[in-house]
PDB file of N, CA and C in Angstrom:
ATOM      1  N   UNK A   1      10.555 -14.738  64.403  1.00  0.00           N
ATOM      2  CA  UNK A   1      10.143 -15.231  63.111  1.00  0.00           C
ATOM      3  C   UNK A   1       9.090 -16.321  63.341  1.00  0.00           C
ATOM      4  N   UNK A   2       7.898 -16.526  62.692  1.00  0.00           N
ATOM      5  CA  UNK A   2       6.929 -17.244  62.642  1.00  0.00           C
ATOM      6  C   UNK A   2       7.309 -18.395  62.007  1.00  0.00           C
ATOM      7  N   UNK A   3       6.696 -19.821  62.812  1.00  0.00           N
ATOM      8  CA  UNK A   3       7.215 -20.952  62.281  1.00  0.00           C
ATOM      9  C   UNK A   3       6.746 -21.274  60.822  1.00  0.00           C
ATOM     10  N   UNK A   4       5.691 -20.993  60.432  1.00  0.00           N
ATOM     11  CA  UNK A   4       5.244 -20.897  58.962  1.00  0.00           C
ATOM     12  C   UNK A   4       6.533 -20.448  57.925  1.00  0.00           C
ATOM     13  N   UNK A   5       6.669 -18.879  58.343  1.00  0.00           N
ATOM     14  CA  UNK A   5       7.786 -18.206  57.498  1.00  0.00           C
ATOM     15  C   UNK A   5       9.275 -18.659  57.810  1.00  0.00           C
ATOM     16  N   UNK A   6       9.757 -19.838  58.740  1.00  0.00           N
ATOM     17  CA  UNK A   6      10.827 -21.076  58.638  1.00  0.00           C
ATOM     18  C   UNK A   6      10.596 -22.159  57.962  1.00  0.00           C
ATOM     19  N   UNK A   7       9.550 -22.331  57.843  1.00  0.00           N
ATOM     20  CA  UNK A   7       9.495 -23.382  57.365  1.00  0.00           C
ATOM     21  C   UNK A   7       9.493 -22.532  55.530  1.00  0.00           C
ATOM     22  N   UNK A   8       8.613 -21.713  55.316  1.00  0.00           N
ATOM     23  CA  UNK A   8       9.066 -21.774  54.101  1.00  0.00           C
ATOM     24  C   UNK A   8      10.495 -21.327  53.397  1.00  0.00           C
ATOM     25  N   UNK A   9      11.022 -20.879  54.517  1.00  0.00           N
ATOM     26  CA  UNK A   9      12.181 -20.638  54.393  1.00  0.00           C
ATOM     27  C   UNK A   9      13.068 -21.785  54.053  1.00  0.00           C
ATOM     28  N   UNK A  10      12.788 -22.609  54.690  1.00  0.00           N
ATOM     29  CA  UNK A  10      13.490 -23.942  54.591  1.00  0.00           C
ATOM     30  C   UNK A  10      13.100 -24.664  53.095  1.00  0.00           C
ATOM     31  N   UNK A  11      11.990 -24.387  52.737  1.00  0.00           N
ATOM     32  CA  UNK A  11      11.489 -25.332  51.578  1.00  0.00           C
ATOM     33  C   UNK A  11      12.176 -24.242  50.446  1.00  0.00           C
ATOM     34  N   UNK A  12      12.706 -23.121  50.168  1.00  0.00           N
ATOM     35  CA  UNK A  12      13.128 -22.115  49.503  1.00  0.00           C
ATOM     36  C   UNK A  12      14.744 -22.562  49.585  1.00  0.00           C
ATOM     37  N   UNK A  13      15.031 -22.774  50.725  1.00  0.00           N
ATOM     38  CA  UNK A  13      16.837 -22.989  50.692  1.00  0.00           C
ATOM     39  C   UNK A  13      16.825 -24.367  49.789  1.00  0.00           C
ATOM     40  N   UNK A  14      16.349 -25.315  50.488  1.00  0.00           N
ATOM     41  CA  UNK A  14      16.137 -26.388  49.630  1.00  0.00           C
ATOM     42  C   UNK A  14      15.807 -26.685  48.223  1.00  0.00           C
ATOM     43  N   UNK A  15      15.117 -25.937  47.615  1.00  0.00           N
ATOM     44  CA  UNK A  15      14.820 -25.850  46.555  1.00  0.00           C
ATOM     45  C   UNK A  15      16.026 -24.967  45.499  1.00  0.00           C
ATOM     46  N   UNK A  16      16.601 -24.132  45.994  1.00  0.00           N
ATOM     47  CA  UNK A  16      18.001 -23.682  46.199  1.00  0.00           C
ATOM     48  C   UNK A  16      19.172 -24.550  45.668  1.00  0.00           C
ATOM     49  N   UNK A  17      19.109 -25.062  47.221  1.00  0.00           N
ATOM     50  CA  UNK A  17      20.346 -26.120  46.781  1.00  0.00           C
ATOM     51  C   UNK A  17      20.192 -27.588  45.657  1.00  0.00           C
ATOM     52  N   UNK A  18      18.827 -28.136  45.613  1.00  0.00           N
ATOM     53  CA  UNK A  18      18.751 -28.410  44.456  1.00  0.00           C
ATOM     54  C   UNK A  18      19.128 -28.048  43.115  1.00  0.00           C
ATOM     55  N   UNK A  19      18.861 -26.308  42.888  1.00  0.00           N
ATOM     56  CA  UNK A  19      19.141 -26.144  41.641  1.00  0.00           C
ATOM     57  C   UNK A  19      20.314 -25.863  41.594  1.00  0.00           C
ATOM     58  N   UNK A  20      21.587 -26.073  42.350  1.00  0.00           N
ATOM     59  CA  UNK A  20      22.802 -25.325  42.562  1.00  0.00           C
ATOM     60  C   UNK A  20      23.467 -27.101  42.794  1.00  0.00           C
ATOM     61  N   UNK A  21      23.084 -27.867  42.596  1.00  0.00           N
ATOM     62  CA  UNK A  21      23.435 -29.175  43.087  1.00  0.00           C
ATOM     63  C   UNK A  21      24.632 -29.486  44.385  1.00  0.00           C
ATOM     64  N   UNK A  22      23.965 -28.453  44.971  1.00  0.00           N
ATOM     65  CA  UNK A  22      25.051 -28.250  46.543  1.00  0.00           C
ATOM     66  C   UNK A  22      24.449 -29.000  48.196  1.00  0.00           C
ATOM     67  N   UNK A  23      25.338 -28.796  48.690  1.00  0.00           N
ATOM     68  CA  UNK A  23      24.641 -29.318  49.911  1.00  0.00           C
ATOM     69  C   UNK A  23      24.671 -28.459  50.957  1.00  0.00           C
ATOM     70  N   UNK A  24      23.715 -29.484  52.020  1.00  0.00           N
ATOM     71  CA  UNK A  24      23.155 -28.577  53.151  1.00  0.00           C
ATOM     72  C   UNK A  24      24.507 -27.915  53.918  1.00  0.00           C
ATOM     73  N   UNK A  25      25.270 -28.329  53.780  1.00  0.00           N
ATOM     74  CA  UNK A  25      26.510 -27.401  54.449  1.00  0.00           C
ATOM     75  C   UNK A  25      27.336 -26.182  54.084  1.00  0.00           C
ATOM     76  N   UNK A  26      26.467 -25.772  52.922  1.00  0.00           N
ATOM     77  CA  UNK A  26      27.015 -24.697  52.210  1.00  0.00           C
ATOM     78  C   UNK A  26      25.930 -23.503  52.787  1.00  0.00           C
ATOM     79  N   UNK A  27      26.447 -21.975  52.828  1.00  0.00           N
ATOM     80  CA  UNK A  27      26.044 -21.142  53.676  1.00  0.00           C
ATOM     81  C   UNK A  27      25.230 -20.473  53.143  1.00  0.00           C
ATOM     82  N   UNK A  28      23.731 -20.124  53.667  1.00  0.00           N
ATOM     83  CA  UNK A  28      22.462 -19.408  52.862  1.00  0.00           C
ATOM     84  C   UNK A  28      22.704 -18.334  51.557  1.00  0.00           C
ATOM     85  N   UNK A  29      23.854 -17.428  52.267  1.00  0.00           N
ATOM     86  CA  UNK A  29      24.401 -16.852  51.056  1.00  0.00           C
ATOM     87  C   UNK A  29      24.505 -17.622  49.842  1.00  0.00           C
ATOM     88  N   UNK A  30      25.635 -18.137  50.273  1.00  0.00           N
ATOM     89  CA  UNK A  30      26.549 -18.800  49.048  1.00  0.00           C
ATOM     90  C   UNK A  30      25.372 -19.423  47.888  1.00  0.00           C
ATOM     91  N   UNK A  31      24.527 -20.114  48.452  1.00  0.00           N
ATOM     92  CA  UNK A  31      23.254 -20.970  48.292  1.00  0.00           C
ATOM     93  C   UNK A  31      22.671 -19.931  47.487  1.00  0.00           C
ATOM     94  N   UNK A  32      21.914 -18.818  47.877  1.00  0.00           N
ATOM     95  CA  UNK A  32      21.348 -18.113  46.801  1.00  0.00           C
ATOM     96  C   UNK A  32      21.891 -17.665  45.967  1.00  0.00           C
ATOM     97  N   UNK A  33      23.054 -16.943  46.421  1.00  0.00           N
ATOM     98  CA  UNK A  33      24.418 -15.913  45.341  1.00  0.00           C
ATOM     99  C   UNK A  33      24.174 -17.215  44.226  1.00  0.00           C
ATOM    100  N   UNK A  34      24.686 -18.248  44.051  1.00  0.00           N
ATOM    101  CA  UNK A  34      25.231 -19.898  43.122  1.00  0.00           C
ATOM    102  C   UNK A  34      23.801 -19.522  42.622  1.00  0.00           C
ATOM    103  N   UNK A  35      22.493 -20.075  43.128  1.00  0.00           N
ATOM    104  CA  UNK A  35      21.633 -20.090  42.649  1.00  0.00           C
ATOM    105  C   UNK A  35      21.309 -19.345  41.932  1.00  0.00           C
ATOM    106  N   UNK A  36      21.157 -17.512  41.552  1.00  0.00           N
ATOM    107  CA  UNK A  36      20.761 -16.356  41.422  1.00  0.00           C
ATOM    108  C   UNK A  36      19.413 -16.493  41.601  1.00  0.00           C
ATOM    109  N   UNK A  37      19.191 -16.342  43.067  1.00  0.00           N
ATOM    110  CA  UNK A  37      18.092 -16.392  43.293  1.00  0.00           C
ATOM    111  C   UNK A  37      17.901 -15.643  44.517  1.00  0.00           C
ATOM    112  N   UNK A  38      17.115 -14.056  44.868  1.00  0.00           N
ATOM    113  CA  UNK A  38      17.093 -14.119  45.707  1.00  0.00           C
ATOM    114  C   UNK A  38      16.342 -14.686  46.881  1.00  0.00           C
ATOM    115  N   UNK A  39      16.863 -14.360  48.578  1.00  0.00           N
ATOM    116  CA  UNK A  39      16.558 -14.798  49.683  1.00  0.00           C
ATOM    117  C   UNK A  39      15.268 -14.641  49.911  1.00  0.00           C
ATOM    118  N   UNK A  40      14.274 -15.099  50.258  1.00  0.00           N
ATOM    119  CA  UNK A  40      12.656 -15.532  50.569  1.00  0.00           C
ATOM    120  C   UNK A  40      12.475 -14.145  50.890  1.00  0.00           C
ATOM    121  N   UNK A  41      13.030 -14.133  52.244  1.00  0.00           N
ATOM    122  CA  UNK A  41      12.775 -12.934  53.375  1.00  0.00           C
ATOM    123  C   UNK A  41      12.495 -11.340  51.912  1.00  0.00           C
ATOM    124  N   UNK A  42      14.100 -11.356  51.400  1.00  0.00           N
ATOM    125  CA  UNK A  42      14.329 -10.034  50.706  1.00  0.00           C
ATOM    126  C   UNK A  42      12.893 -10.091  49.610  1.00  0.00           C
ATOM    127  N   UNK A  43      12.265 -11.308  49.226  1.00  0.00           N
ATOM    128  CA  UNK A  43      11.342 -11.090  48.323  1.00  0.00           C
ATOM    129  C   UNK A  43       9.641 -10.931  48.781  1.00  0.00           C
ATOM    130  N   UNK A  44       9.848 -10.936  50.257  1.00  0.00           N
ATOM    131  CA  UNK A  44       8.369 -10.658  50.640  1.00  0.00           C
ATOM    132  C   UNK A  44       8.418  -9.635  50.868  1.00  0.00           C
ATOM    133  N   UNK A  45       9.870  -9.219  51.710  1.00  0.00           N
ATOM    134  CA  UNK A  45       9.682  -7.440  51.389  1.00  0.00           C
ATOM    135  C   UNK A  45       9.380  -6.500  50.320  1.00  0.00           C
ATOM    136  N   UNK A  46      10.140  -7.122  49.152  1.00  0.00           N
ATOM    137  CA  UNK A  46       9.962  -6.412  47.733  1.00  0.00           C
ATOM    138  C   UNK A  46       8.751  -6.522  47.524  1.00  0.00           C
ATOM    139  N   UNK A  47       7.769  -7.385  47.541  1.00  0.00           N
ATOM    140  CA  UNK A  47       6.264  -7.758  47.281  1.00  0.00           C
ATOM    141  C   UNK A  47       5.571  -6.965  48.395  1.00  0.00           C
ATOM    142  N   UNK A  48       5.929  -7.035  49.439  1.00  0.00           N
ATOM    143  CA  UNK A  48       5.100  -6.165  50.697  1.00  0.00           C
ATOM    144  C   UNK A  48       5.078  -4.208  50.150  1.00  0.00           C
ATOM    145  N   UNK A  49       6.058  -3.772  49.308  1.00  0.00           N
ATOM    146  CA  UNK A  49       6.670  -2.540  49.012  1.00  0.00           C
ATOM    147  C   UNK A  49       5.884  -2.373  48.015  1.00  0.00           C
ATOM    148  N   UNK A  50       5.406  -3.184  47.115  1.00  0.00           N
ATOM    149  CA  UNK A  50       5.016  -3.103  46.407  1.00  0.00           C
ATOM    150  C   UNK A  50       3.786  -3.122  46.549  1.00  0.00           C
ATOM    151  N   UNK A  51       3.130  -3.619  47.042  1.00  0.00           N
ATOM    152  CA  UNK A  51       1.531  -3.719  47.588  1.00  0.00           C
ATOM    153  C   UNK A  51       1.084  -2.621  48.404  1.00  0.00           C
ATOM    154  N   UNK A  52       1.836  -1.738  48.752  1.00  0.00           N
ATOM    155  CA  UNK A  52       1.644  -0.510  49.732  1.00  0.00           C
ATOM    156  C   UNK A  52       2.304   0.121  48.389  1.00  0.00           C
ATOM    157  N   UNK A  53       2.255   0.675  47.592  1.00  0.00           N
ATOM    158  CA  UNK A  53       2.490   1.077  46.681  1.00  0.00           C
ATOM    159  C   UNK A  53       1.343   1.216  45.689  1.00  0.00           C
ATOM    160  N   UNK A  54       0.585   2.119  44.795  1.00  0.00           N
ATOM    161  CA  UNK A  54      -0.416   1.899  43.499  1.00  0.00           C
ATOM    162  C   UNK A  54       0.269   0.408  42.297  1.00  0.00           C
ATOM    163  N   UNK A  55      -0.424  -0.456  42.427  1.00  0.00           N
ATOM    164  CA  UNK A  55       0.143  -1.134  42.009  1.00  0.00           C
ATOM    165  C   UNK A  55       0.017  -1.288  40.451  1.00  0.00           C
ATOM    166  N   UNK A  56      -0.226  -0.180  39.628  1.00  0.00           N
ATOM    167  CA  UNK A  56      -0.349  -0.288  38.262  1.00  0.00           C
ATOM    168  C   UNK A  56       1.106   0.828  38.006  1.00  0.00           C
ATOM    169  N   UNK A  57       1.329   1.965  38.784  1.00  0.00           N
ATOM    170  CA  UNK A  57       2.606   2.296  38.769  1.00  0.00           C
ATOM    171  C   UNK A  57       3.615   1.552  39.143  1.00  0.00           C
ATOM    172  N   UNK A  58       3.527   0.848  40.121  1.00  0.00           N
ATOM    173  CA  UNK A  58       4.598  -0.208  40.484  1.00  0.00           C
ATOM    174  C   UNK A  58       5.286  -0.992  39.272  1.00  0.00           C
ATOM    175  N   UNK A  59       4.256  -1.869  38.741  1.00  0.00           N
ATOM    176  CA  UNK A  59       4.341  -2.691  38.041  1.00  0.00           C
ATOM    177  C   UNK A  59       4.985  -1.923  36.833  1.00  0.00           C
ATOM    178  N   UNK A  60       4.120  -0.901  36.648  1.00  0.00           N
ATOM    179  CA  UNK A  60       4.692  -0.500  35.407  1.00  0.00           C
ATOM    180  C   UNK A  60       6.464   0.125  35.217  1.00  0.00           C
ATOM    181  N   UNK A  61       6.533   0.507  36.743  1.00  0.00           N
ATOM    182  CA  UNK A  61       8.076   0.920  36.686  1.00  0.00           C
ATOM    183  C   UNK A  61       9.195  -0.335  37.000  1.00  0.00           C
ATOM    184  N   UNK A  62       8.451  -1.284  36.938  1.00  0.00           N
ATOM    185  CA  UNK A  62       9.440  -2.761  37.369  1.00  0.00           C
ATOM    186  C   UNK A  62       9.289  -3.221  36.359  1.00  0.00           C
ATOM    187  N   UNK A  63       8.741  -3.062  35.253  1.00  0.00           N
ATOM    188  CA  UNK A  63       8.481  -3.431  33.743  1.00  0.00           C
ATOM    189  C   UNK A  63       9.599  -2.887  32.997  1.00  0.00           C
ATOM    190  N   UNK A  64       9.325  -1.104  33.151  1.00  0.00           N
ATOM    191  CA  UNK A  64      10.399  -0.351  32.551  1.00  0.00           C
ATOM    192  C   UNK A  64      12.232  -0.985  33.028  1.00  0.00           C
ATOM    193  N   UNK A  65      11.908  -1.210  34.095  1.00  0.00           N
ATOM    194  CA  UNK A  65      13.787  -1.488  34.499  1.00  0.00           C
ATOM    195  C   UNK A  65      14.006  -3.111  34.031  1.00  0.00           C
ATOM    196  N   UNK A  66      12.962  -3.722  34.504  1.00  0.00           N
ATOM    197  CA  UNK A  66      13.553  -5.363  33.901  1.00  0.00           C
ATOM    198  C   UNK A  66      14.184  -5.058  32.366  1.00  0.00           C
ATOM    199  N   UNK A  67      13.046  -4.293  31.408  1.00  0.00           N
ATOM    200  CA  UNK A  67      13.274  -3.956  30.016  1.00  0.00           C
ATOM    201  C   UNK A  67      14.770  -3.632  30.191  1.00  0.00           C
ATOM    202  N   UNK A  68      15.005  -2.335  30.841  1.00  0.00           N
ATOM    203  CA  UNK A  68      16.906  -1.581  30.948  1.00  0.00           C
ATOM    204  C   UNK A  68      16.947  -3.082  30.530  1.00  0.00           C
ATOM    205  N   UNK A  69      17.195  -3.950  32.005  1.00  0.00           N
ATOM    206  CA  UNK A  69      18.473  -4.768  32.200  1.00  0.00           C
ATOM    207  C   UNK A  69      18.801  -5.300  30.849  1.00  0.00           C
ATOM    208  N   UNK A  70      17.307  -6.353  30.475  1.00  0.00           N
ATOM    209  CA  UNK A  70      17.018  -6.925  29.459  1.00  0.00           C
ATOM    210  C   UNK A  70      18.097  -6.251  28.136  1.00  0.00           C
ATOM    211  N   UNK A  71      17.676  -5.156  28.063  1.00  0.00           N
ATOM    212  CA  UNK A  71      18.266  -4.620  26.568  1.00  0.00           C
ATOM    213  C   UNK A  71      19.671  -4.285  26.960  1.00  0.00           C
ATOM    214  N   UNK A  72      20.534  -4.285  28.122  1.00  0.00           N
ATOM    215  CA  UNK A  72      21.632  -4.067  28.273  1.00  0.00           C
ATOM    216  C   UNK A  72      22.380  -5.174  28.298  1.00  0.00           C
ATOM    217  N   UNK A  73      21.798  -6.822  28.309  1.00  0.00           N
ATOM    218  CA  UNK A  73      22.609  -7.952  28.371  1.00  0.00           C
ATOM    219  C   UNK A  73      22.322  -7.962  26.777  1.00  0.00           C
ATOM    220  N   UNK A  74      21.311  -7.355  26.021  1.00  0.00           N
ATOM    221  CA  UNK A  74      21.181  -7.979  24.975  1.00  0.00           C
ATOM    222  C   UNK A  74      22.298  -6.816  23.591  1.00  0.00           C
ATOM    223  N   UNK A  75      22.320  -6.414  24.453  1.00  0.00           N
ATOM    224  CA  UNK A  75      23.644  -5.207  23.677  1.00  0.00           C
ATOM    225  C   UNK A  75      24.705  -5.404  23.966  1.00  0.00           C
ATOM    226  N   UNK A  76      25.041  -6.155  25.084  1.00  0.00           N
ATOM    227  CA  UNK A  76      26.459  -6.615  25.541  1.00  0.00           C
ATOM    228  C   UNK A  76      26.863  -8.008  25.021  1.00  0.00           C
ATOM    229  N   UNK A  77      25.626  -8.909  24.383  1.00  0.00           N
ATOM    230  CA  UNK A  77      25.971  -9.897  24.422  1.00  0.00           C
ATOM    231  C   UNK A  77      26.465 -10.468  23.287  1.00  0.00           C
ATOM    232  N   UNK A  78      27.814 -11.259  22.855  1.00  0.00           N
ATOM    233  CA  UNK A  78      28.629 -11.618  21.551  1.00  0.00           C
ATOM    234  C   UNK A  78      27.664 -12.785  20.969  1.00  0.00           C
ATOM    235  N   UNK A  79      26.621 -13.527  21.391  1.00  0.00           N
ATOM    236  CA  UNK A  79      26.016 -14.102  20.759  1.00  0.00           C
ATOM    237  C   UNK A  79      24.476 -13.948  20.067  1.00  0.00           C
ATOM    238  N   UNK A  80      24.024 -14.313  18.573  1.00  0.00           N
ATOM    239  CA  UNK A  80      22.824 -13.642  18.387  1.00  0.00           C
ATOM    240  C   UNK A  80      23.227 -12.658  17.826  1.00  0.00           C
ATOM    241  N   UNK A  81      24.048 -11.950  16.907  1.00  0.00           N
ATOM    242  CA  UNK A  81      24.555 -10.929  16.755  1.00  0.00           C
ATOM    243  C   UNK A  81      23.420 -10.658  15.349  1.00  0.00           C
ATOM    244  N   UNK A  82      23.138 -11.894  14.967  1.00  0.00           N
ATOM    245  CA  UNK A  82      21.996 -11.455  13.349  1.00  0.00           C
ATOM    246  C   UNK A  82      20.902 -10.916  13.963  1.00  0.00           C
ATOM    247  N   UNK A  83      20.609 -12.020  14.742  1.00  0.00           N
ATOM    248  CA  UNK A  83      18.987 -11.301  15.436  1.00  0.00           C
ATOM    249  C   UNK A  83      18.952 -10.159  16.046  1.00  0.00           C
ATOM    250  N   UNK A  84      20.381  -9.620  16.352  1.00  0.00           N
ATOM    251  CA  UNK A  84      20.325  -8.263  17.204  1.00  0.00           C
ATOM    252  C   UNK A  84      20.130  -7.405  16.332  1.00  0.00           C
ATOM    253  N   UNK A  85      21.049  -7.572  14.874  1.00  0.00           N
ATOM    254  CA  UNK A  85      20.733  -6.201  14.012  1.00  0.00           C
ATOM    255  C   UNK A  85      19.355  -5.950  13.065  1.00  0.00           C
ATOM    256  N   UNK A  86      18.980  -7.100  13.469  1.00  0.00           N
ATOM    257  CA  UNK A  86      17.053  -6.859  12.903  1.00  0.00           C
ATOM    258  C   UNK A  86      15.940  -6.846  14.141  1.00  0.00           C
ATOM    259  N   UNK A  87      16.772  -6.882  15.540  1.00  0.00           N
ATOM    260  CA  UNK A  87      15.529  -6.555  16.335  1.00  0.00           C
ATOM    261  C   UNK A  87      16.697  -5.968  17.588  1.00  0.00           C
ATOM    262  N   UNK A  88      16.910  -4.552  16.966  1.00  0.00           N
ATOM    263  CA  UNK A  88      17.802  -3.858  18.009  1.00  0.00           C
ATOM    264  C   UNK A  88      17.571  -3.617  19.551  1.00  0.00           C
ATOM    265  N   UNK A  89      16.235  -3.004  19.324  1.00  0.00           N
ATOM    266  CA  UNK A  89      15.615  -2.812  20.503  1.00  0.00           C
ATOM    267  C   UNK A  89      14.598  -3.892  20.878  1.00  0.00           C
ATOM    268  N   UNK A  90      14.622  -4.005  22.050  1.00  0.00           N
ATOM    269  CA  UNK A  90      13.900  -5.448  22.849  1.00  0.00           C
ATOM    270  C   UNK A  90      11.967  -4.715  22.996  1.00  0.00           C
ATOM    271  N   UNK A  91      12.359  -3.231  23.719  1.00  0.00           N
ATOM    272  CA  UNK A  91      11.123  -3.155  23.931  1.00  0.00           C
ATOM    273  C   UNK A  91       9.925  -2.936  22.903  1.00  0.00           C
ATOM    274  N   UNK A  92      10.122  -2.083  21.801  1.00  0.00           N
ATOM    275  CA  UNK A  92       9.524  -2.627  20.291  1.00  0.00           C
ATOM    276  C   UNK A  92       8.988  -3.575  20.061  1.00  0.00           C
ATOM    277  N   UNK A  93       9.939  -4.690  20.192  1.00  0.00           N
ATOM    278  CA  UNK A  93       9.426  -5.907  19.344  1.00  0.00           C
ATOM    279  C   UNK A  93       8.849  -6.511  20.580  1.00  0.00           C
ATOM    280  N   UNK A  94       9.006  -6.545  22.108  1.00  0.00           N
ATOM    281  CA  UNK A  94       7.768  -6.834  22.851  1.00  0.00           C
ATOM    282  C   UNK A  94       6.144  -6.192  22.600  1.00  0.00           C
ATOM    283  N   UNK A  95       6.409  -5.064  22.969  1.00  0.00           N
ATOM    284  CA  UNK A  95       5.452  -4.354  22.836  1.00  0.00           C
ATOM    285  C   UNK A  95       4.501  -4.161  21.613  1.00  0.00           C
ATOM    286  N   UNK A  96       5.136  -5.011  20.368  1.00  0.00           N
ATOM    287  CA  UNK A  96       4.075  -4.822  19.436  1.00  0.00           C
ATOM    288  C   UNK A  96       3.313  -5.224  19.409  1.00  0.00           C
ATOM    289  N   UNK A  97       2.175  -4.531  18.384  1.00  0.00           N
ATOM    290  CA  UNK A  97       0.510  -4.806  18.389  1.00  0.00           C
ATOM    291  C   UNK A  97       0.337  -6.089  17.369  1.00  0.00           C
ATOM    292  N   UNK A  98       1.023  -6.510  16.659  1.00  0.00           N
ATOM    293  CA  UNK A  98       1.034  -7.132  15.346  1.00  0.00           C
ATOM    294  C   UNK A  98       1.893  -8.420  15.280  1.00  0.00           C
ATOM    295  N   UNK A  99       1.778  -9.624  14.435  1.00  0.00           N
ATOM    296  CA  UNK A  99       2.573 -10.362  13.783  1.00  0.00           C
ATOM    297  C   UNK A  99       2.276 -11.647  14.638  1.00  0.00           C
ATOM    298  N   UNK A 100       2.972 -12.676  14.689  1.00  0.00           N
ATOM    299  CA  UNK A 100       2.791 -13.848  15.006  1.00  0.00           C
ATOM    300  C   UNK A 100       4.461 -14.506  15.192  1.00  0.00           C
ATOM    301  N   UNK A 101       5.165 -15.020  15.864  1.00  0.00           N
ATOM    302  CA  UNK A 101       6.709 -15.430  15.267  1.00  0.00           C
ATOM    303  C   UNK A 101       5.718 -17.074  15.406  1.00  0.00           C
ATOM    304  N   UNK A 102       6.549 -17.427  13.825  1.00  0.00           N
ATOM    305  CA  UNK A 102       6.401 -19.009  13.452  1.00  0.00           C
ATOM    306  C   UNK A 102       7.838 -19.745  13.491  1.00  0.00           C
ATOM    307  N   UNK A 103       7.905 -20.910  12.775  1.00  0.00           N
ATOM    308  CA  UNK A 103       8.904 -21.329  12.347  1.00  0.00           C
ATOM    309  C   UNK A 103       9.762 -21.077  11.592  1.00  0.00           C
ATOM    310  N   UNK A 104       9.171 -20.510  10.689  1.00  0.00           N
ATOM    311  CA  UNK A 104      10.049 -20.236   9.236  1.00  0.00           C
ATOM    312  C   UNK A 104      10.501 -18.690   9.876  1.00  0.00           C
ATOM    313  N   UNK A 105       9.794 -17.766  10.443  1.00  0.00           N
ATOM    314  CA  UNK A 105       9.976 -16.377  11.150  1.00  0.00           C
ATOM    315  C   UNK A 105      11.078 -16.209  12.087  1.00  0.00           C
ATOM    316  N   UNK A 106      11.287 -17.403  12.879  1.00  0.00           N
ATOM    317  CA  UNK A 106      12.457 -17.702  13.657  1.00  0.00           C
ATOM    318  C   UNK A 106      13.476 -18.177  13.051  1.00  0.00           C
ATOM    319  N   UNK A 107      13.176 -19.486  11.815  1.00  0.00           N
ATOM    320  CA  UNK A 107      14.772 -18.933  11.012  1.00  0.00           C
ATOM    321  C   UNK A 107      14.799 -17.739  10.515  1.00  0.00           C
ATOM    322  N   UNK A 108      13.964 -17.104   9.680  1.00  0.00           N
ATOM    323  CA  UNK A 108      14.848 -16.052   9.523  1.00  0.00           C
ATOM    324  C   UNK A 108      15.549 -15.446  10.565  1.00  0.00           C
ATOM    325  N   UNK A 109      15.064 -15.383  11.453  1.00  0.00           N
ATOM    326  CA  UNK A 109      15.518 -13.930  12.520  1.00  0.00           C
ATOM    327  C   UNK A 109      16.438 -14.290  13.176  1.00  0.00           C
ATOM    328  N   UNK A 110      16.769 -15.929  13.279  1.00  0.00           N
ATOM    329  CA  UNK A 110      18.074 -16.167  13.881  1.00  0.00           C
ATOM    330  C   UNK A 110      19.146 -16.505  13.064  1.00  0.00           C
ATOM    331  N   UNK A 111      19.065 -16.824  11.885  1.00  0.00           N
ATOM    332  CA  UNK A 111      19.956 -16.567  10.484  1.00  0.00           C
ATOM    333  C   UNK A 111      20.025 -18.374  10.972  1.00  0.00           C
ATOM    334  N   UNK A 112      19.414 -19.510  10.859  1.00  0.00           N
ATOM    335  CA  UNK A 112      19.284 -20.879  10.528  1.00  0.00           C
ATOM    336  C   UNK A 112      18.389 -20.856   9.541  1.00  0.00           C
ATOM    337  N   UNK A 113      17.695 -20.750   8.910  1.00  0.00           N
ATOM    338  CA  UNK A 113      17.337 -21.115   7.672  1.00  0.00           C
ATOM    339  C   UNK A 113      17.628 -21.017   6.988  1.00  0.00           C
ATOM    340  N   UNK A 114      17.623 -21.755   5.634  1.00  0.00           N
ATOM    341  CA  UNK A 114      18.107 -21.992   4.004  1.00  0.00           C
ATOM    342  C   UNK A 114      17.466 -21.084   3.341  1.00  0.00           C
ATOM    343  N   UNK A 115      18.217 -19.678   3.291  1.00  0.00           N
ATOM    344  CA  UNK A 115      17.580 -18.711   2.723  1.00  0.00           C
ATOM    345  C   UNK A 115      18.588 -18.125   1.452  1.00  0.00           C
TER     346      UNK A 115
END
């Protein structure tokens, strides 16, 4: 391993255990698993895979699955239940060509405004 790619390794764990408010004696795993974040290494590979790859298909099929996940926490999830039944589907209301969300647009859609 190249001392560059330790060292950023090191500035990645660290940054880690910061957001996990843990310390250096807790094990790289544990450290990312707490964090949800993955490991440096696993994400230059994913980026290296991807770059040897057409990268307008790439992208576009890592678009399509973030969307899955996205709309599967947002169908599972007990909170937000107004905003879910006026914006069922996630990828729609990303993908549209139109509109603006304001203030008054966000109460409505999250059911806080005096309506």
């Amino acid at each position: 391993m190249r001392a560059s790619t330790r060292r950023a390794e090191a500035i990645h764990r660290r940054a880690c255990l910061r957001v996990i408010s843990g310390r250096p004696h807790l094990s790289y795993e544990a450290t990312y698993v707490l964090a949800s974040i993955l490991p440096l290494a696993l994400l230059v590979d994913e980026r290296s895979w991807l770059y040897q790859r057409r990268h307008e298909d790439a992208r576009a099929e890592e678009r399509q699955e973030t969307l899955k996940r996205s709309q599967s926490q947002w169908d599972r999830s007990p909170k937000e239940r107004w905003t879910h039944r006026l914006i069922p589907n996630i990828r729609l209301w990303i993908e549209r060509k139109h509109g603006e969300v304001d203030y008054h647009l966000t109460q409505l859609l999250t059911g806080h405004g005096y309506f």
